[in-house]
C-alpha atoms as a PDB file:
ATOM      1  CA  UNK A   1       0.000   0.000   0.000  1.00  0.00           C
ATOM      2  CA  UNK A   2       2.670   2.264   0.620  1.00  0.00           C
ATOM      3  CA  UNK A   3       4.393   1.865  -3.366  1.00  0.00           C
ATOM      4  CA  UNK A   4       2.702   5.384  -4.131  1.00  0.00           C
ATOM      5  CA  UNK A   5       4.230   6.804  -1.594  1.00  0.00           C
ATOM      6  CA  UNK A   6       7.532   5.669  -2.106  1.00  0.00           C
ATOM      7  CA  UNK A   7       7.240   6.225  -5.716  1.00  0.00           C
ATOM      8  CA  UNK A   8       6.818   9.802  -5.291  1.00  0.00           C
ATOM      9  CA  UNK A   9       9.496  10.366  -3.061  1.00  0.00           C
ATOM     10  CA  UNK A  10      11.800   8.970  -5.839  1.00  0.00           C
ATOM     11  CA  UNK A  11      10.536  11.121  -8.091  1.00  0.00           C
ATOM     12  CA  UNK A  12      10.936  13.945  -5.531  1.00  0.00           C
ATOM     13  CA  UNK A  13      14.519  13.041  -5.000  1.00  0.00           C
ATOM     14  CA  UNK A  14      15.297  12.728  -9.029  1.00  0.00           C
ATOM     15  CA  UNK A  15      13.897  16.352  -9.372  1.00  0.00           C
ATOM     16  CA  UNK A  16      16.069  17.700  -6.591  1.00  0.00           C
ATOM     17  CA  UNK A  17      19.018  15.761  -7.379  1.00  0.00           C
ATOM     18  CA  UNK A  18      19.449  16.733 -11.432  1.00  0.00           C
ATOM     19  CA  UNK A  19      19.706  20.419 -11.188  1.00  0.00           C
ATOM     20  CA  UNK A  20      21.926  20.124  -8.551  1.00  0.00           C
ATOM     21  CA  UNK A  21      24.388  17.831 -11.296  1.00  0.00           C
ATOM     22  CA  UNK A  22      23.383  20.421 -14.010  1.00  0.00           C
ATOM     23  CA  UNK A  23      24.874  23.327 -11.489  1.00  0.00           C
ATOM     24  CA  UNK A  24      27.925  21.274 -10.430  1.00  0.00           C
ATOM     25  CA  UNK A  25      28.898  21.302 -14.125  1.00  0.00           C
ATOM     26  CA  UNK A  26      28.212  24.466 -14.793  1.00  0.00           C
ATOM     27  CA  UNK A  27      30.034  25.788 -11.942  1.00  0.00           C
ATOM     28  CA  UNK A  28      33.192  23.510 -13.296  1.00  0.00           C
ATOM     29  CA  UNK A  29      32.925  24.807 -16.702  1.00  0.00           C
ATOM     30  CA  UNK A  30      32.693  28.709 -15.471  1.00  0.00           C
ATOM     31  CA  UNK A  31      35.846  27.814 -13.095  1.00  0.00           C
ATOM     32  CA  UNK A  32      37.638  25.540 -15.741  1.00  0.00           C
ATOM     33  CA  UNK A  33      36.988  28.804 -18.081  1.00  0.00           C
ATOM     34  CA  UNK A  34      40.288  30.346 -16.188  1.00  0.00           C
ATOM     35  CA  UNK A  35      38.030  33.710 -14.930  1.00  0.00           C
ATOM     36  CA  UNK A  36      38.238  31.693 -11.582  1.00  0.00           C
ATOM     37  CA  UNK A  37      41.428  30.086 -12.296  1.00  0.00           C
ATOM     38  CA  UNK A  38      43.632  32.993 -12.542  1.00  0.00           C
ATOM     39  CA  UNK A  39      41.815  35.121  -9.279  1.00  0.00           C
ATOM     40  CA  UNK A  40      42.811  31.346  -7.258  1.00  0.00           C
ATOM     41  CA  UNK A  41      46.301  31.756  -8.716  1.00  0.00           C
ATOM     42  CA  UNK A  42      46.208  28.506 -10.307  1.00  0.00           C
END
């Protein structure tokens, strides 16, 4: 009985869990772009 419920929080978890990937590689790419790079000295 509870497979609904369970279902949705998997769901709920998928939606909250992609962006946060999407914004991990963007972050990388704006960093990797060397305007971050250069102000850490690497």
């Amino acid at each position: 009985n509870n497979q609904p419920v369970i279902q949705l929080g998997a769901v709920l978890s998928v939606l909250l869990w992609v962006p946060s990937i999407f914004a991990l590689i963007f972050a990388r790419r704006v960093i990797g772009s060397g305007s971050f790079a250069r102000g850490f000295g690497a």
